[in-house]
C-alpha atoms as a PDB file:
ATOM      1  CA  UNK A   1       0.000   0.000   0.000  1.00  0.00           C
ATOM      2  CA  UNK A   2       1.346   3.266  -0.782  1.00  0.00           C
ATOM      3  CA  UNK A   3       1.609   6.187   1.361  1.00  0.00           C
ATOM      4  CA  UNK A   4      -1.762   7.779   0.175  1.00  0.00           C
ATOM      5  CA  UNK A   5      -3.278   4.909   1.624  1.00  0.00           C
ATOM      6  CA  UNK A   6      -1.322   5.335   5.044  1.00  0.00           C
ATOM      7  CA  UNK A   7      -2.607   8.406   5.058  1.00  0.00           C
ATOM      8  CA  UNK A   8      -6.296   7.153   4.801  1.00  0.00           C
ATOM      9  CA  UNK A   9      -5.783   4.694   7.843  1.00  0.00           C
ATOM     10  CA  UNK A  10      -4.600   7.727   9.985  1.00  0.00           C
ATOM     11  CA  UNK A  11      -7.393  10.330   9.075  1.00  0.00           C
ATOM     12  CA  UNK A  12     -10.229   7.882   8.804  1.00  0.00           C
ATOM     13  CA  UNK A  13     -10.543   7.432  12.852  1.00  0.00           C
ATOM     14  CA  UNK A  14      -9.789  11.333  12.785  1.00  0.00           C
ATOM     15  CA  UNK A  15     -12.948  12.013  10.593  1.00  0.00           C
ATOM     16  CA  UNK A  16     -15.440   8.829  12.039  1.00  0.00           C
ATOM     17  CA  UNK A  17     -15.018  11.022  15.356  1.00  0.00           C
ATOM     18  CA  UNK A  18     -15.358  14.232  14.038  1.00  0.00           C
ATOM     19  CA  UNK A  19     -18.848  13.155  12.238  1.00  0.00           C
ATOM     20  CA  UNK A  20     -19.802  11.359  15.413  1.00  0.00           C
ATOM     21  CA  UNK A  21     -19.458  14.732  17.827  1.00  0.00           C
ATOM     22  CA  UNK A  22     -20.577  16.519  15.033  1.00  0.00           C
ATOM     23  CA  UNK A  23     -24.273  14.201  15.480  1.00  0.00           C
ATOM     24  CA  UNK A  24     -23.844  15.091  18.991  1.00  0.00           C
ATOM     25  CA  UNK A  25     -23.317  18.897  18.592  1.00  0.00           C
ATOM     26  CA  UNK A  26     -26.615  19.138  16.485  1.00  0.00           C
ATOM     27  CA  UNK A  27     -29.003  16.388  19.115  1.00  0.00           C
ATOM     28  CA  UNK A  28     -27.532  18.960  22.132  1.00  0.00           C
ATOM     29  CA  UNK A  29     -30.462  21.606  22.095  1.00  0.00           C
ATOM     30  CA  UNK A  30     -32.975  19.018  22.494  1.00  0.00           C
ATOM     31  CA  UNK A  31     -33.413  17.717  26.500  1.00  0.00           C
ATOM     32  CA  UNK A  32     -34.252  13.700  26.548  1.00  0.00           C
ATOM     33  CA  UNK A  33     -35.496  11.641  29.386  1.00  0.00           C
ATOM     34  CA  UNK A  34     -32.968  10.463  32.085  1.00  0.00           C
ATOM     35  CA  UNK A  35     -34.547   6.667  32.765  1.00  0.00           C
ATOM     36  CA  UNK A  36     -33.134   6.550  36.047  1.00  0.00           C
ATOM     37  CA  UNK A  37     -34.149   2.918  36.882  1.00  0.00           C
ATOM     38  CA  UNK A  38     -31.835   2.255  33.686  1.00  0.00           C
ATOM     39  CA  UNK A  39     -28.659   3.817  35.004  1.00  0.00           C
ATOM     40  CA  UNK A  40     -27.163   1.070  36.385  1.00  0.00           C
ATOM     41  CA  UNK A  41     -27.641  -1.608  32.847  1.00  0.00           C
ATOM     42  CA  UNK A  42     -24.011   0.359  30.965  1.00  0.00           C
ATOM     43  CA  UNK A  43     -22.034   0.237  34.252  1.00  0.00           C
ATOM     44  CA  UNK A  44     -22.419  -3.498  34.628  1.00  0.00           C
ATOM     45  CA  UNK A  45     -22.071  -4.609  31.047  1.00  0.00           C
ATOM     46  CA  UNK A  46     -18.946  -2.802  31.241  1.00  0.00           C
ATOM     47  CA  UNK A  47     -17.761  -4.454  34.225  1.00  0.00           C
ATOM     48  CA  UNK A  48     -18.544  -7.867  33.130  1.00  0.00           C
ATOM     49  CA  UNK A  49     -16.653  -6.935  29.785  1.00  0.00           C
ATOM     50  CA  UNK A  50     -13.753  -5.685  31.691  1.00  0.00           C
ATOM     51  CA  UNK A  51     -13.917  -8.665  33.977  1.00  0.00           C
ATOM     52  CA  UNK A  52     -13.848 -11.058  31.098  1.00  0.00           C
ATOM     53  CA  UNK A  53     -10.860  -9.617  29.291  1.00  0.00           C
ATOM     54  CA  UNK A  54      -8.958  -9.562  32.471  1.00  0.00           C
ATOM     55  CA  UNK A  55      -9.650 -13.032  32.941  1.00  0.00           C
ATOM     56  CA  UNK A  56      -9.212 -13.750  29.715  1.00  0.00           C
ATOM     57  CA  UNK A  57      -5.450 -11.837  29.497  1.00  0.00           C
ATOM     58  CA  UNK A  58      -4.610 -11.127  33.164  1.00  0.00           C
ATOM     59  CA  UNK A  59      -1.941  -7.772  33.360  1.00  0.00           C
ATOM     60  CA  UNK A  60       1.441  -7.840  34.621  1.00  0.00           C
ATOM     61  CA  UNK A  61       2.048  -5.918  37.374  1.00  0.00           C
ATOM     62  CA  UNK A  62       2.322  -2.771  35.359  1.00  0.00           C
ATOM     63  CA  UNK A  63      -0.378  -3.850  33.711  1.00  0.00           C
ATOM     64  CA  UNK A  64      -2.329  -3.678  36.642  1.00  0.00           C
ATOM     65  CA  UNK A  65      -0.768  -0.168  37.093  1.00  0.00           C
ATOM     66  CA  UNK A  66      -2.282   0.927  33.805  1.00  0.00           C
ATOM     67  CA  UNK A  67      -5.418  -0.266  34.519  1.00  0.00           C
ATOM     68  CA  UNK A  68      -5.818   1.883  38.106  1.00  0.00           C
ATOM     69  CA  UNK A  69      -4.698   4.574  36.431  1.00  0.00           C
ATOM     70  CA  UNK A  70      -6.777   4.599  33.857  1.00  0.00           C
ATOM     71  CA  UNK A  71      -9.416   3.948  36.398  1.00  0.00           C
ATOM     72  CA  UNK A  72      -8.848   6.798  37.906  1.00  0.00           C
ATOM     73  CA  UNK A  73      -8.425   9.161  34.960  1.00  0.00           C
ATOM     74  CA  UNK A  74     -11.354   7.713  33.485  1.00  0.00           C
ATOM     75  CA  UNK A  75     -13.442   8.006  36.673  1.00  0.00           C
ATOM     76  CA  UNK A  76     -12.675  12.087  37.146  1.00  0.00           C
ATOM     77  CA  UNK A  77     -13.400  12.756  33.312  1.00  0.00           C
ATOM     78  CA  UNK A  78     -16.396  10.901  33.775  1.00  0.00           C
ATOM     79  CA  UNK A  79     -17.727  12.555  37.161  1.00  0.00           C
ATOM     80  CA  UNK A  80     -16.642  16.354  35.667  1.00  0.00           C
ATOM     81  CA  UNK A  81     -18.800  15.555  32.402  1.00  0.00           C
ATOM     82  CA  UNK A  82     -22.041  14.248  34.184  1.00  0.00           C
ATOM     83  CA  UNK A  83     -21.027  17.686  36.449  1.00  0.00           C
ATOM     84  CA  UNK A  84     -21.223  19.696  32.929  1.00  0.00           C
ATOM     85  CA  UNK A  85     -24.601  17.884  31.837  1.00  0.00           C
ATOM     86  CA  UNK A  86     -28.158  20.284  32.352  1.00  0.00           C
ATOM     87  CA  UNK A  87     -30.695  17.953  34.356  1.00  0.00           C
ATOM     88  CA  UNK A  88     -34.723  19.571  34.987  1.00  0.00           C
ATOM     89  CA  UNK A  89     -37.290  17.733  36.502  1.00  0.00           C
ATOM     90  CA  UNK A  90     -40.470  18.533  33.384  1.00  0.00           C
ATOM     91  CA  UNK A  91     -44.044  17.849  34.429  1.00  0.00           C
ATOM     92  CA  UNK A  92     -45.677  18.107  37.439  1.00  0.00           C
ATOM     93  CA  UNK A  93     -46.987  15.426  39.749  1.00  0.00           C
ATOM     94  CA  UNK A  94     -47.347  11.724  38.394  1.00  0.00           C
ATOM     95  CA  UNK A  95     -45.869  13.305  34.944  1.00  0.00           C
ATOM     96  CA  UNK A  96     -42.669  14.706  36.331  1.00  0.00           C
ATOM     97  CA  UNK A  97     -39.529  13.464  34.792  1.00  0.00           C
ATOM     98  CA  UNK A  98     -36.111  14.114  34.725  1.00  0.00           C
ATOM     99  CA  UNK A  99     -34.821  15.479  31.835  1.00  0.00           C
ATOM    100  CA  UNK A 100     -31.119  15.203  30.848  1.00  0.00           C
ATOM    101  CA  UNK A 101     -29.471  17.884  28.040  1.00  0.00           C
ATOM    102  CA  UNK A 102     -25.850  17.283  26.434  1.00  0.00           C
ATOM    103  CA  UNK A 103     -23.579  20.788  27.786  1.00  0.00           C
ATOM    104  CA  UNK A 104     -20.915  21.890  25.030  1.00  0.00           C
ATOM    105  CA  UNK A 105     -18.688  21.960  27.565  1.00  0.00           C
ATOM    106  CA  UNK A 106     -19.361  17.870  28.198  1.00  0.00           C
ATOM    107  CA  UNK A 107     -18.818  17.434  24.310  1.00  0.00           C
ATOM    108  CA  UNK A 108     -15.738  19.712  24.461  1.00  0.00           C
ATOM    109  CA  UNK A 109     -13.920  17.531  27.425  1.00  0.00           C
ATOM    110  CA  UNK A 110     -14.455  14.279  24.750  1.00  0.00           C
ATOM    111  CA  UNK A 111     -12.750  16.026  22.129  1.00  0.00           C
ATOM    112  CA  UNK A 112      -9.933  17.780  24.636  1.00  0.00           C
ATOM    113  CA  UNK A 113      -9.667  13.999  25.905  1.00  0.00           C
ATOM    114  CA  UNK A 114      -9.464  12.764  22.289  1.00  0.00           C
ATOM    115  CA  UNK A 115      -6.841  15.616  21.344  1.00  0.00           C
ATOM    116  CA  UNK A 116      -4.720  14.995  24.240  1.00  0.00           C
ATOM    117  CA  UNK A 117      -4.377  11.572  23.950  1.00  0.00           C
ATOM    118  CA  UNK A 118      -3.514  11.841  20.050  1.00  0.00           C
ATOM    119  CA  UNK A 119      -0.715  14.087  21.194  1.00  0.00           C
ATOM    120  CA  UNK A 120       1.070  12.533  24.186  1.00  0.00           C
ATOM    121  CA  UNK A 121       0.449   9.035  22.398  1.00  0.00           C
ATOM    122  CA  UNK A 122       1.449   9.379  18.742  1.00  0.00           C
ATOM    123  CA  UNK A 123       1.211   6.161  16.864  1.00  0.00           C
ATOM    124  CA  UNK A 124       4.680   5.738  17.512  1.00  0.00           C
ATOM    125  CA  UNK A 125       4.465   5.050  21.102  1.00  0.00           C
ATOM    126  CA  UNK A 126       7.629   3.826  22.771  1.00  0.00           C
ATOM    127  CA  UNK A 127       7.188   2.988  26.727  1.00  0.00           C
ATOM    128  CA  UNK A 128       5.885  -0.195  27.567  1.00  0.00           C
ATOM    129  CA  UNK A 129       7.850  -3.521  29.084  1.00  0.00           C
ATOM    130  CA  UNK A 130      10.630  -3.458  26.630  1.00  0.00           C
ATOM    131  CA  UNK A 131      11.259  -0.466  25.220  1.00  0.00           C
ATOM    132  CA  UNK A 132       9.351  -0.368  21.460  1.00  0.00           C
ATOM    133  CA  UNK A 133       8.068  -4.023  21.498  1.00  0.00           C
ATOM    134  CA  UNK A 134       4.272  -3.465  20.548  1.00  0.00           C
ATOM    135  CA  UNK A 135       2.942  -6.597  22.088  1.00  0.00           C
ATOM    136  CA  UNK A 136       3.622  -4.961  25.464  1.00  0.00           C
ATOM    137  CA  UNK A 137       3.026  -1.537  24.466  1.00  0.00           C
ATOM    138  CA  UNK A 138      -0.317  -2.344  23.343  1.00  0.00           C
ATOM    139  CA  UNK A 139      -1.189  -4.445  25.951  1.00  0.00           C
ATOM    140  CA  UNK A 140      -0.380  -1.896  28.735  1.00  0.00           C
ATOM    141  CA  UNK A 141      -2.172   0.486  26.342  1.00  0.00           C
ATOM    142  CA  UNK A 142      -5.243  -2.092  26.297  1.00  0.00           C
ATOM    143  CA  UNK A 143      -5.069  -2.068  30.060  1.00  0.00           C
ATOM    144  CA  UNK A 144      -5.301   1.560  30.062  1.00  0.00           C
ATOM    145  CA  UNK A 145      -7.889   1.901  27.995  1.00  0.00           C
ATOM    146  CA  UNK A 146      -9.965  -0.901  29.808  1.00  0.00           C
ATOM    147  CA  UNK A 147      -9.609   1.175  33.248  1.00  0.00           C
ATOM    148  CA  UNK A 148      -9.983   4.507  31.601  1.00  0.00           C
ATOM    149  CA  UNK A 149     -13.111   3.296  29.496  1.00  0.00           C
ATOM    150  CA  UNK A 150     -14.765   1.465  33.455  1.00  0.00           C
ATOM    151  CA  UNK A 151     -13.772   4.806  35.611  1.00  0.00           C
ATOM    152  CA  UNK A 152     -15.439   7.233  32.764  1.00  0.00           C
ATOM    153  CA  UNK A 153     -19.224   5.151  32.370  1.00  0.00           C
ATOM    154  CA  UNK A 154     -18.988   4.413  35.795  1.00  0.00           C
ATOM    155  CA  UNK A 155     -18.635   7.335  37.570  1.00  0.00           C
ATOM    156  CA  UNK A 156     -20.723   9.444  34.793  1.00  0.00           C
ATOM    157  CA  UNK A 157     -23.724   6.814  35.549  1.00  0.00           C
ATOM    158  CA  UNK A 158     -23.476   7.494  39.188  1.00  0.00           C
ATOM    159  CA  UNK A 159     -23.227  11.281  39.229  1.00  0.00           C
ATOM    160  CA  UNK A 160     -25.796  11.429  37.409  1.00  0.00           C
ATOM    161  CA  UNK A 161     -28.195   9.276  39.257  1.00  0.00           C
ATOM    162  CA  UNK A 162     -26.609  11.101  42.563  1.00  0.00           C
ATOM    163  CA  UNK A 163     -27.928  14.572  40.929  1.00  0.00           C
ATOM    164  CA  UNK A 164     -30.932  13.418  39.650  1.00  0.00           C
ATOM    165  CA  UNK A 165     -32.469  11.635  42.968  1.00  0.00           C
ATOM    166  CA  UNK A 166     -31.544  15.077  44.495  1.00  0.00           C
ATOM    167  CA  UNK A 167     -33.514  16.479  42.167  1.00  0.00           C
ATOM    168  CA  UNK A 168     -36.159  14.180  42.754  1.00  0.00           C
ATOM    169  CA  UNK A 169     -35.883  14.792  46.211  1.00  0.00           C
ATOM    170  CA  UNK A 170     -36.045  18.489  46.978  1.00  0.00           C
ATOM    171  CA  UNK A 171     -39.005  18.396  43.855  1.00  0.00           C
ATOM    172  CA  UNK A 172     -42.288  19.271  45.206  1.00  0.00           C
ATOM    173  CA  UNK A 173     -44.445  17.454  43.816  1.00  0.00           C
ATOM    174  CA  UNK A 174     -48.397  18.515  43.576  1.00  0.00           C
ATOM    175  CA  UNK A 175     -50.720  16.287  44.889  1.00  0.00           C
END
């Protein structure tokens, strides 16, 4: 393959996530229901998934590393963007709901996340268990990614069902 085609692999993950925030950008004016009893269904299908790779390809010790880190990383992107989202309680009485609205600022921490990852990991990573063999780099990367992917849904899920049953809450409802 030439280097025009190189240069097709590299962009084309470049432009499937700029059409995909793009979608986002345009839904973001219009608030949708926040199914609270359905909260919890993403977090656990992403810790069985996480479970079963681990099992599957336990990590080496810094491996394990990775995987905390990216835990953590993951878990305080996720908490600041269900911060960032707009949540109203719509209706009154038995029709109440709460209502959940994309912020730019949530769709704008994606792409800075996206950004800075591009830069501080060009394709041409070289840490890893021996320096520039990618089975180890991109298994510690994999790790990474596993933690950083279970921290983010995680902790966005349960900030956002911690706001909304405040909301829910302190709502006066009319009887």
């Amino acid at each position: 393959m030439g280097e025009g085609g190189r240069g097709l692999v590299t962009y084309l993950p470049l432009a499937i996530f700029v059409g995909i925030m793009a979608l986002r950008m345009m839904r973001m004016k219009k608030a949708r229901p926040l199914r609270l009893p359905l909260l919890w269904i993403m977090p656990v299908i992403v810790v069985l998934a996480v479970s079963l790779a681990l099992w599957g390809m336990p990590p080496s010790g810094l491996g394990w590393l990775c995987l905390a880190t990216g835990v953590i990383v993951g878990g305080a992107i996720g908490a600041q963007r269900a911060r960032l989202m707009h949540l109203h309680i719509d209706g009154e009485g038995d029709k109440a709901r709460v209502m959940m609205r994309q912020s730019p600022l949530a769709i704008l921490l994606i792409v800075a996340v996206f950004l800075v990852r591009r830069l501080l990991l060009p394709s041409g990573f070289q840490g890893g268990v021996q320096a520039g063999h990618p089975v180890g780099n991109a298994l510690l990367m994999m790790d990474a990614t596993l933690g950083f992917a279970l921290g983010m849904i995680v902790a966005l899920r349960l900030v956002l069902w911690l706001r909304a049953r405040d909301m829910v809450a302190n709502h006066v409802f009319d009887a």
